[in-house]
Protein backbone atom coordinates (compact mmCIF):
# COMPACT_ATOMS: atom_id res chain seq x y z
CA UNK A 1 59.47 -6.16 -95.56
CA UNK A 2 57.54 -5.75 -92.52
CA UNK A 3 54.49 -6.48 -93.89
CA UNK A 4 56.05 -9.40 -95.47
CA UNK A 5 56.98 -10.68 -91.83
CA UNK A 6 53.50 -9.95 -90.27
CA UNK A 7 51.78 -11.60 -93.17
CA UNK A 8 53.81 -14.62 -92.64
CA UNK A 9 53.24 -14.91 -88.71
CA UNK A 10 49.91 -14.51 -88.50
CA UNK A 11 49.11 -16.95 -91.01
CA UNK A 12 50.32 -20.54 -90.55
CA UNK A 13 50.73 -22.61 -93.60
CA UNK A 14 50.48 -19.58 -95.70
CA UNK A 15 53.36 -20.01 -99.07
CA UNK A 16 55.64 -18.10 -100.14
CA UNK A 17 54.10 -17.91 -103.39
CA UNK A 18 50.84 -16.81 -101.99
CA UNK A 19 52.88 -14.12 -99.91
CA UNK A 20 54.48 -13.18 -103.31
CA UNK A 21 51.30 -12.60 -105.24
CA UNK A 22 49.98 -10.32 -102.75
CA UNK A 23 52.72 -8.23 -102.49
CA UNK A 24 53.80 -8.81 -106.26
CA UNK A 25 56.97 -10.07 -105.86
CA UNK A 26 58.77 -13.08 -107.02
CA UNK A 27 58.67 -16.62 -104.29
CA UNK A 28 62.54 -16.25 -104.31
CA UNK A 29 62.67 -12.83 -103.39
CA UNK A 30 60.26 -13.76 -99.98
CA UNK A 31 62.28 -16.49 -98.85
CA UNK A 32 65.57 -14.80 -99.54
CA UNK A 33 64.50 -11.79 -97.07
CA UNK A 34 62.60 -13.65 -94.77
CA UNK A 35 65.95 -15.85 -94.06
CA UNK A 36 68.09 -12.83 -94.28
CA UNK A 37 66.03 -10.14 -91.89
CA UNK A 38 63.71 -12.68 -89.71
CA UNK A 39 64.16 -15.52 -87.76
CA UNK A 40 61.44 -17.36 -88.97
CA UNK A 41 62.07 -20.77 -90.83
CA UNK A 42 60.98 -21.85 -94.26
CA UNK A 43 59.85 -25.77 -94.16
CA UNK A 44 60.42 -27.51 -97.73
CA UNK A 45 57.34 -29.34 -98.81
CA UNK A 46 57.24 -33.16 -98.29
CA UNK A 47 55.17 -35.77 -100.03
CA UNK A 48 53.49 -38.58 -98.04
CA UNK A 49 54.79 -41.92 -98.51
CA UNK A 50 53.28 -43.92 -100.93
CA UNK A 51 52.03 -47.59 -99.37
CA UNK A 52 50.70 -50.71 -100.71
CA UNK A 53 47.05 -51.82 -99.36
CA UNK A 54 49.19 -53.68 -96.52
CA UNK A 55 50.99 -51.36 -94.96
CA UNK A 56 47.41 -49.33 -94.98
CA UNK A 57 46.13 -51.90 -93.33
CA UNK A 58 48.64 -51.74 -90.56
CA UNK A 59 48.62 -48.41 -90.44
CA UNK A 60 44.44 -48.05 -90.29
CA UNK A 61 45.17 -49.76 -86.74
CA UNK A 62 46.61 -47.23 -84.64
CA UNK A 63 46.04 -48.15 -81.43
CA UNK A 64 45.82 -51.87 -81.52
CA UNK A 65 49.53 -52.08 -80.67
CA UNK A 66 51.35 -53.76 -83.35
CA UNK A 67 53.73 -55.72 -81.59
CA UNK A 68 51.11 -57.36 -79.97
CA UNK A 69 49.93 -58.80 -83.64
CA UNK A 70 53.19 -59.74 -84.72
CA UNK A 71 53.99 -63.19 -86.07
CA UNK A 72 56.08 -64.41 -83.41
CA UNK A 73 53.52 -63.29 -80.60
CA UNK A 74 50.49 -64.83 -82.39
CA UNK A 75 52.61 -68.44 -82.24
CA UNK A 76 53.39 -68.56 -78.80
CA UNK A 77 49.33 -67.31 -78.51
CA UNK A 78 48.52 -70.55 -80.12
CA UNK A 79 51.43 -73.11 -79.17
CA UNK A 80 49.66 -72.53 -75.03
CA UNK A 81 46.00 -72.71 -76.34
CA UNK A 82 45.73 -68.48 -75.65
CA UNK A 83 43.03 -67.10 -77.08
CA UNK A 84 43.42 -63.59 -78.25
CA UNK A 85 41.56 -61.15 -79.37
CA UNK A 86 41.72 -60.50 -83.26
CA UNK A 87 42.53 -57.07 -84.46
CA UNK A 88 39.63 -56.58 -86.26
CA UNK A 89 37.43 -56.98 -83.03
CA UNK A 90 39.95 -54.43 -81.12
CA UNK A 91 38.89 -51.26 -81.41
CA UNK A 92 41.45 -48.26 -81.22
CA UNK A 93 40.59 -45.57 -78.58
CA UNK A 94 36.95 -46.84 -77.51
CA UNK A 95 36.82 -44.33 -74.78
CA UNK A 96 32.50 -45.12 -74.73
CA UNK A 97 33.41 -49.00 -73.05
CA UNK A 98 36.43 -47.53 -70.99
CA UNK A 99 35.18 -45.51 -67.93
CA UNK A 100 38.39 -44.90 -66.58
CA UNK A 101 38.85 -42.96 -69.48
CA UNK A 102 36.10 -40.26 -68.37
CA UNK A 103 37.40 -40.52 -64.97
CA UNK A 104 40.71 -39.44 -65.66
CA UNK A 105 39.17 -36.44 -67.56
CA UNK A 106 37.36 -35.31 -64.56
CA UNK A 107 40.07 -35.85 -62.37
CA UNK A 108 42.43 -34.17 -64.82
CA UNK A 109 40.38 -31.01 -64.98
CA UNK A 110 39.91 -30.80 -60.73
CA UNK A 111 43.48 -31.16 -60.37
CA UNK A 112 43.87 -28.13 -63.17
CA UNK A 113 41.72 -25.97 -62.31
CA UNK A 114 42.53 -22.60 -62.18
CA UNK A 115 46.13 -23.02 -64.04
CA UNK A 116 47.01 -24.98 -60.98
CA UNK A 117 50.83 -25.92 -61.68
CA UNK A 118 52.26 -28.73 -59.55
CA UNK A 119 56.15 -27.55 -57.88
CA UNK A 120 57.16 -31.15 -57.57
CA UNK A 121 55.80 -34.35 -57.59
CA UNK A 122 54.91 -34.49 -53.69
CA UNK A 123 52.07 -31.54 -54.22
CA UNK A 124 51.31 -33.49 -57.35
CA UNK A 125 50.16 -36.54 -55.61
CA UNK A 126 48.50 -34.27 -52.69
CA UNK A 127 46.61 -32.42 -55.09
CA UNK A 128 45.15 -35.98 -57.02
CA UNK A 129 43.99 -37.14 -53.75
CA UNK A 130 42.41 -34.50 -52.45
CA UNK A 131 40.27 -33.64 -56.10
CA UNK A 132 39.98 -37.60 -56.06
CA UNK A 133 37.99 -37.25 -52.53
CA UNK A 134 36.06 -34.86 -54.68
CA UNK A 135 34.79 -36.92 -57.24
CA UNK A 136 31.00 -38.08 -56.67
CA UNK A 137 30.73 -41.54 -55.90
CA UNK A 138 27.14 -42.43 -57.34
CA UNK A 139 28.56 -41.22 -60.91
CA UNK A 140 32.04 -43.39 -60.46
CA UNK A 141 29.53 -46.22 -59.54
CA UNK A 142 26.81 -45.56 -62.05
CA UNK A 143 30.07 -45.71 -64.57
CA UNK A 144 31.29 -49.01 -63.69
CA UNK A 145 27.69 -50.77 -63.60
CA UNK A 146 26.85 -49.43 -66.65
CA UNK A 147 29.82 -51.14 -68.67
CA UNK A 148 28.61 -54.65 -69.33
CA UNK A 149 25.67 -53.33 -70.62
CA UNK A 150 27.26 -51.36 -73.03
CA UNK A 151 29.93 -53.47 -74.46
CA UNK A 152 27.33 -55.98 -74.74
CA UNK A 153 25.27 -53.23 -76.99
CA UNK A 154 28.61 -52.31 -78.76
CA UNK A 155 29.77 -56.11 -79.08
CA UNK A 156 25.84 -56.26 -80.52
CA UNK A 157 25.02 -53.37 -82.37
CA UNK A 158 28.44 -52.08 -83.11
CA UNK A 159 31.29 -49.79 -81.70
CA UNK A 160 29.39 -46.24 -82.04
CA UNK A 161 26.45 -47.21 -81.04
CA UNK A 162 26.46 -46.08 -77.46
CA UNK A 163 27.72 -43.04 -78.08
């Protein structure tokens, strides 16, 4: 049974089934000890939903905010004369035209450094300002020149192309 139990945490995802062919033993028999003599917990298997090409579609847009699309927010858009921005032309997680994003990274790893923990929230916001101070300042402002040019190349040649 032991090897039964080191066999099943080393291996994540691994079946009982497989586990039962390798030690020759039937499924039943693994899951009956391993619930009986471990503490380790046997997931059922799930099927993915099954979805029509709509709710792909919705679901193809993951960070485009939904709500933002809905129905009711798209008539108020156009009963003010607000133009928005159509979903299709809003891409999800474009980190390339967003160089906050890479900023936050940077800053993220100075504050971390070292398996830096904060003790409250005081030392937290000590600790950003001081790596903050460390950041260069011809890279922050190389960054933020840079971005018309390239969501001009990826409104222009498409979203990946200034990777």
């Amino acid at each position: 049974m032991n090897d039964n139990v080191k066999a099943v945490n080393n291996r994540c995802g691994l079946s009982q089934r497989k586990i039962g062919r390798r030690f020759r033993v039937n499924h039943s028999t693994i899951s009956r000890n391993l619930r009986r003599r471990t503490s380790v917990v046997i997931r059922k298997r799930r099927k993915a939903p099954k979805m029509n090409s709509e709710q792909q579609q919705i679901r193809a847009r993951k960070n485009c905010a939904r709500a933002h699309y809905s129905n009711i927010v798209q008539q108020l858009l156009n009963e003010k004369n607000i133009p928005f921005i159509a979903p299709a032309d809003n891409p999800p997680n474009a980190a390339q035209a967003r160089p906050i994003e890479i900023v936050w990274i940077l800053l993220e790893r100075k504050i971390y450094e070292n398996n830096w923990a904060a003790k409250n929230s005081d030392y937290l916001a000590k600790r950003i300002e001081q790596k903050a101070k460390e950041l260069d300042r011809k890279m922050l402002q190389a960054m933020v020149e840079d971005v018309r040019k390239k969501l001009r190349a990826m409104w222009r040649d498409g979203l990946y192309s200034v990777i």
